[in-house]
PDB file of N, CA and C in Angstrom:
ATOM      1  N   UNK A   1      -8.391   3.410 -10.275  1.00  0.00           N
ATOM      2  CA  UNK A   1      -8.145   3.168  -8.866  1.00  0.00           C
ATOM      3  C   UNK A   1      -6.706   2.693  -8.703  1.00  0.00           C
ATOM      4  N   UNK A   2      -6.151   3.211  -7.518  1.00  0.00           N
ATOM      5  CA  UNK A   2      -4.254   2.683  -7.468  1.00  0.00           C
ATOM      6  C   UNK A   2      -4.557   1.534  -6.496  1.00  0.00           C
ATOM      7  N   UNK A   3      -3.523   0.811  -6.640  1.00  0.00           N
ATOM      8  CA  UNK A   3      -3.677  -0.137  -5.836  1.00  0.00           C
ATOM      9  C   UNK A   3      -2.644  -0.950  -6.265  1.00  0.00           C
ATOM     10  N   UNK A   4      -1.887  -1.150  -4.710  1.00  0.00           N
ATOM     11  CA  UNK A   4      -0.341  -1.962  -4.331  1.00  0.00           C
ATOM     12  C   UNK A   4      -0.324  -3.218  -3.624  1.00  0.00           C
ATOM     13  N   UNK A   5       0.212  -4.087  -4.080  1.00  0.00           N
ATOM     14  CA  UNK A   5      -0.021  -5.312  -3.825  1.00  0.00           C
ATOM     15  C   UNK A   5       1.339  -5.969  -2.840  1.00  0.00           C
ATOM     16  N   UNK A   6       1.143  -5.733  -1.990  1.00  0.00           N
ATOM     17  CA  UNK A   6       2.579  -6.255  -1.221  1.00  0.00           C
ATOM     18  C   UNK A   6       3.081  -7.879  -1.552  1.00  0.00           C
ATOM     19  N   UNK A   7       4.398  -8.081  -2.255  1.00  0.00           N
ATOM     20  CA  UNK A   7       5.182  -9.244  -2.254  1.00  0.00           C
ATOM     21  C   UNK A   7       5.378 -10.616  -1.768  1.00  0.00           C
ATOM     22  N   UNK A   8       4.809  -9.930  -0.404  1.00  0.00           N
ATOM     23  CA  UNK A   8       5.602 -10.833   1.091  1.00  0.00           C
ATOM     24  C   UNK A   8       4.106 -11.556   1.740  1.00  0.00           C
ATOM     25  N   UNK A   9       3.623 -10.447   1.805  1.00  0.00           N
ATOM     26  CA  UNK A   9       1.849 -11.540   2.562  1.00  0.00           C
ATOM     27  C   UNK A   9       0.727 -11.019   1.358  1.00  0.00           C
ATOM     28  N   UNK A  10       0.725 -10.179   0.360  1.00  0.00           N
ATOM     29  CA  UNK A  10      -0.996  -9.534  -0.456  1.00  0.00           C
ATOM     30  C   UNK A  10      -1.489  -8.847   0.003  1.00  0.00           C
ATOM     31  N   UNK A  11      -0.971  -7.793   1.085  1.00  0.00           N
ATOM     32  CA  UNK A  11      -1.765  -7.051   1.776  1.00  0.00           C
ATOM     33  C   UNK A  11      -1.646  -5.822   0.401  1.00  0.00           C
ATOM     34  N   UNK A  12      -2.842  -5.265   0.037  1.00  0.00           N
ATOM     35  CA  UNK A  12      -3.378  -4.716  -0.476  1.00  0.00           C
ATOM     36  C   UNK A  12      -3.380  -2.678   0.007  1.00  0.00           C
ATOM     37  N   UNK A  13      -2.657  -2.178  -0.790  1.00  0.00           N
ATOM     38  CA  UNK A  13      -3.152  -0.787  -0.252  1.00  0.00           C
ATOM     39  C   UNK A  13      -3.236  -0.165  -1.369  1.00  0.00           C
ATOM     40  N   UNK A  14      -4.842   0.627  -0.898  1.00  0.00           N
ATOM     41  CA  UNK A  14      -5.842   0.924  -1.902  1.00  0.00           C
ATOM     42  C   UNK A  14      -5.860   2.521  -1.547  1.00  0.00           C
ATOM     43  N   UNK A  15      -5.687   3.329  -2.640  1.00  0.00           N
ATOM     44  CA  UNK A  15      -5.396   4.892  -2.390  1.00  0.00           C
ATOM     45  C   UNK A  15      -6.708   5.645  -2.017  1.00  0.00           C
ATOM     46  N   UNK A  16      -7.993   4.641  -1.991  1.00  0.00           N
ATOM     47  CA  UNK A  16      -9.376   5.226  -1.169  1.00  0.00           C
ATOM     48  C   UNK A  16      -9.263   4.914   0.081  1.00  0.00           C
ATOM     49  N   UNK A  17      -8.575   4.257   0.508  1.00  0.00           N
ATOM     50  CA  UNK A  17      -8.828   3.776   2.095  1.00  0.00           C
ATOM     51  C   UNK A  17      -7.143   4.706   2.878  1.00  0.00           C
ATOM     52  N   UNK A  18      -6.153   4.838   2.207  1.00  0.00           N
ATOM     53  CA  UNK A  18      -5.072   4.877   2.512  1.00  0.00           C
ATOM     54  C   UNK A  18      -4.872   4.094   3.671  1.00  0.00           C
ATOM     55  N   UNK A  19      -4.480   4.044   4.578  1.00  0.00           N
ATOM     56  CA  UNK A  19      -3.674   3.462   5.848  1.00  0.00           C
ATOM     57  C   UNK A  19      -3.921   3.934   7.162  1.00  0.00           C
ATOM     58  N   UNK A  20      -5.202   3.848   8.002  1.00  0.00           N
ATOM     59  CA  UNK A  20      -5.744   4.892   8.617  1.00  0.00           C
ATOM     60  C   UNK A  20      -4.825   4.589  10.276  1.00  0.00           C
ATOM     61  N   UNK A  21      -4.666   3.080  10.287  1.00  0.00           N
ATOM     62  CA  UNK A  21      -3.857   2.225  11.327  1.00  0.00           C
ATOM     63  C   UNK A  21      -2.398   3.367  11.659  1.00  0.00           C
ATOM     64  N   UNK A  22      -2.283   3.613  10.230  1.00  0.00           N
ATOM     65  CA  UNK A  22      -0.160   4.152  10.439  1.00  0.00           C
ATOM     66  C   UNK A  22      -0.413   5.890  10.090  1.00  0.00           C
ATOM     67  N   UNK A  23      -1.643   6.462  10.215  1.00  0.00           N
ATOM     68  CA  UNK A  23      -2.178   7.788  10.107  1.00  0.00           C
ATOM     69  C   UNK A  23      -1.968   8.097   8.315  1.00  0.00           C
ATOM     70  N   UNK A  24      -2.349   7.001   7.544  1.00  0.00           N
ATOM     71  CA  UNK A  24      -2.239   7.646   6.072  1.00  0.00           C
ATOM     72  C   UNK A  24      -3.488   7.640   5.846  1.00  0.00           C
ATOM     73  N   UNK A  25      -3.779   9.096   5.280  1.00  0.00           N
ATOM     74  CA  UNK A  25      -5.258   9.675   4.833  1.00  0.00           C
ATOM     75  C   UNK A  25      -5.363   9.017   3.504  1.00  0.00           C
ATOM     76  N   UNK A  26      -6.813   8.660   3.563  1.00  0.00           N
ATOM     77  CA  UNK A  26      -7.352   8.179   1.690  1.00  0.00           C
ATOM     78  C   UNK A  26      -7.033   9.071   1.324  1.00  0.00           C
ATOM     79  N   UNK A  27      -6.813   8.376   0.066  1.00  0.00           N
ATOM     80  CA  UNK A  27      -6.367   9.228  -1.181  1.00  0.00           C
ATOM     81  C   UNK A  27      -4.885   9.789  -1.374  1.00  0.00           C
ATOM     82  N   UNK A  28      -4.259   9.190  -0.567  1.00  0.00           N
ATOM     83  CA  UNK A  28      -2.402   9.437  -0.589  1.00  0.00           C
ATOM     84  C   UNK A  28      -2.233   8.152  -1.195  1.00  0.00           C
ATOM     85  N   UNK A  29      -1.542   9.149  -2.384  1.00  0.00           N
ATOM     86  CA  UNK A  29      -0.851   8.307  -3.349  1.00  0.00           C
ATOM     87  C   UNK A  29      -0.012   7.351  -2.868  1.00  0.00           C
ATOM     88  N   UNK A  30       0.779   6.214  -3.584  1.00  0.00           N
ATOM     89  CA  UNK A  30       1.467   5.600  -2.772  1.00  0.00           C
ATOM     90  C   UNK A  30       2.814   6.066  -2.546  1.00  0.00           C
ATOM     91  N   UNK A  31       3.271   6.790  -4.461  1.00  0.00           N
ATOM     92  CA  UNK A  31       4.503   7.669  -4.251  1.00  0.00           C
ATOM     93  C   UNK A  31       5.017   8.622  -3.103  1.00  0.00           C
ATOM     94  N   UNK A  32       3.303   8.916  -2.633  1.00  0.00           N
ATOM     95  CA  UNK A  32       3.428   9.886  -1.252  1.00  0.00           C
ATOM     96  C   UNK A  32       3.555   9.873  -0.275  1.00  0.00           C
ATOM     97  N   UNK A  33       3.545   8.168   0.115  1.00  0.00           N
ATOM     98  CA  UNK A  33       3.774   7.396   1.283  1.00  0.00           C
ATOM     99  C   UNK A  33       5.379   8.309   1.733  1.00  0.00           C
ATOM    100  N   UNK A  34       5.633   7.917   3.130  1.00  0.00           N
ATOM    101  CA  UNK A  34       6.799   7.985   3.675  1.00  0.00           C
ATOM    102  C   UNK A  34       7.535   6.863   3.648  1.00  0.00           C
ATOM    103  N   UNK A  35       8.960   7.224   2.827  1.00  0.00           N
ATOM    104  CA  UNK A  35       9.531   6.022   2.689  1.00  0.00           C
ATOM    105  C   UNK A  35       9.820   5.155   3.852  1.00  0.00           C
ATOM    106  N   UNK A  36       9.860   5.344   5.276  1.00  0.00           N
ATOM    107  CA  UNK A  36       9.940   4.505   6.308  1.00  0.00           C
ATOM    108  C   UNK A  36       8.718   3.711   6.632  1.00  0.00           C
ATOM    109  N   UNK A  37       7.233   4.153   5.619  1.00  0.00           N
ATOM    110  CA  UNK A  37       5.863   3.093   5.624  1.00  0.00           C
ATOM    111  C   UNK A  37       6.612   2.384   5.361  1.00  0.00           C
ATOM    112  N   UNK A  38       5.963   0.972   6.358  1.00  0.00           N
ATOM    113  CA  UNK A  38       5.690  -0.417   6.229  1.00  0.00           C
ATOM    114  C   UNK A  38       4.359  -1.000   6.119  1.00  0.00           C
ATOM    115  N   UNK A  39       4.019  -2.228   5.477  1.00  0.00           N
ATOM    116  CA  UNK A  39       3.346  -2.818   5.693  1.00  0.00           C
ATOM    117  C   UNK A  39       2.231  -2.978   6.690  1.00  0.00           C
ATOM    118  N   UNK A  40       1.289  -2.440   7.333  1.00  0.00           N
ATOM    119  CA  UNK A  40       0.278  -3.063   8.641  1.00  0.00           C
ATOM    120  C   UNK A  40       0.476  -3.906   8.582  1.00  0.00           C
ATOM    121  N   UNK A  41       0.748  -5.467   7.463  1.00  0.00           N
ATOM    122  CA  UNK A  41       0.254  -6.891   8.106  1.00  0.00           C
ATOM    123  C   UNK A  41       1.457  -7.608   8.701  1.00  0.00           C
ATOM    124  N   UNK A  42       2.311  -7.319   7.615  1.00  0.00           N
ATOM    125  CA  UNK A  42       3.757  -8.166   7.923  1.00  0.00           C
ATOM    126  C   UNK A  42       4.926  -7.355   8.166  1.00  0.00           C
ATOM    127  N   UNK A  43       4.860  -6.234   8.272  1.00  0.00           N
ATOM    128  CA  UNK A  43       6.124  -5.102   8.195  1.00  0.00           C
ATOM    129  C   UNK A  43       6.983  -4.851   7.065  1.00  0.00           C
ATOM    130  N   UNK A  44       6.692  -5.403   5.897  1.00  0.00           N
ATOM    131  CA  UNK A  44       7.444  -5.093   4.984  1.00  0.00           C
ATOM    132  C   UNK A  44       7.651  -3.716   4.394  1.00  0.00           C
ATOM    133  N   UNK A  45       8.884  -3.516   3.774  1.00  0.00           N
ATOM    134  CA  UNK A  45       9.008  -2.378   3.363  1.00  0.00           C
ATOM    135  C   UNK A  45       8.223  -1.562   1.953  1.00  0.00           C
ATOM    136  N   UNK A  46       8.443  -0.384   2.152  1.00  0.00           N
ATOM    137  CA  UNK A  46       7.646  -0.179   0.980  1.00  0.00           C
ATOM    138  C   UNK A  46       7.890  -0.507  -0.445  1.00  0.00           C
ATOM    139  N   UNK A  47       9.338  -0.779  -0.367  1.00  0.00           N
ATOM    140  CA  UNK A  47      10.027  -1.538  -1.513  1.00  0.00           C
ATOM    141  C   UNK A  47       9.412  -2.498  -2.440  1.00  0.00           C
ATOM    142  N   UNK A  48       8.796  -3.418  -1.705  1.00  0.00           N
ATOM    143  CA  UNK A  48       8.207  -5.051  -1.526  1.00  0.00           C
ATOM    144  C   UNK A  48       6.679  -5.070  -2.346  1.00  0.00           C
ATOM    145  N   UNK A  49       6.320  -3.766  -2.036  1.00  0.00           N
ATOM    146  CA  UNK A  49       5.017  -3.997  -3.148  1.00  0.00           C
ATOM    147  C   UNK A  49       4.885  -3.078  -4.268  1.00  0.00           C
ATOM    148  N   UNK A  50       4.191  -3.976  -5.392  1.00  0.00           N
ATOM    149  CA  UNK A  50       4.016  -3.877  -6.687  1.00  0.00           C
ATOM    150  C   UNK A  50       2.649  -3.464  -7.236  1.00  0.00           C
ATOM    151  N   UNK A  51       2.390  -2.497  -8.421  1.00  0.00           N
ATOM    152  CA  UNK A  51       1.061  -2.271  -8.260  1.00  0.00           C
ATOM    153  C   UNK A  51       0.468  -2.854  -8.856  1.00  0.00           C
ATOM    154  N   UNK A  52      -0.921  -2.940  -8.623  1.00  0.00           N
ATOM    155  CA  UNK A  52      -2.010  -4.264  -8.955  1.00  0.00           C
ATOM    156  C   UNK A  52      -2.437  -3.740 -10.299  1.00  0.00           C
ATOM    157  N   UNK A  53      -2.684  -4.139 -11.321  1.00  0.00           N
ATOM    158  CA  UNK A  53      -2.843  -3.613 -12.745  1.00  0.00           C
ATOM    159  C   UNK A  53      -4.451  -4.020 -12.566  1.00  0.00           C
ATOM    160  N   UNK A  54      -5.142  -3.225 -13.639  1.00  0.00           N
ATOM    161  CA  UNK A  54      -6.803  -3.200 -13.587  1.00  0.00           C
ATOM    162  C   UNK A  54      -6.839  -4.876 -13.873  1.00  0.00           C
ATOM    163  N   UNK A  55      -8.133  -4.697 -13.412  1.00  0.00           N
ATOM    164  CA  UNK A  55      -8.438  -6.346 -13.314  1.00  0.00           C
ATOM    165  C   UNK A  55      -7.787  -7.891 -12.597  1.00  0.00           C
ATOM    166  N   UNK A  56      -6.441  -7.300 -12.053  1.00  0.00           N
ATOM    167  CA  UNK A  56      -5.721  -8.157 -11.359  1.00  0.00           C
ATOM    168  C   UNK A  56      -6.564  -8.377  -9.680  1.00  0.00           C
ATOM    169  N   UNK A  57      -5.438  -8.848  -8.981  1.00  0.00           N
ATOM    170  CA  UNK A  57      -6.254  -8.897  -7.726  1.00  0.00           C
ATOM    171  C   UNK A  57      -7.337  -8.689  -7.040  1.00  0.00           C
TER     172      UNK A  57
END
């Protein structure tokens, strides 16, 4: 399972749910994001998050 852990607040984006708020379909990778995605919680850039390694978060 992928899964990105944003820096700035922990908002979490999980490549089954993708981002349905900013029109990202599950299952888009995060590489596949558009680099102008931000954050839903806090606006951060996509820069800002790191991915969650198995068993972490």
């Amino acid at each position: 399972m992928e899964r990105y852990s944003c820096k700035v607040c922990g908002h979490i984006y999980d490549l089954a749910e993708g981002d349905p708020k900013s029109g990202i379909a599950p299952r888009t990778a995060f590489e596949d994001l558009p680099e102008d995605w931000v954050c839903p919680v806090c606006g951060a850039k996509k820069a800002k998050f790191q991915p969650v390694l198995p068993g972490g978060i």
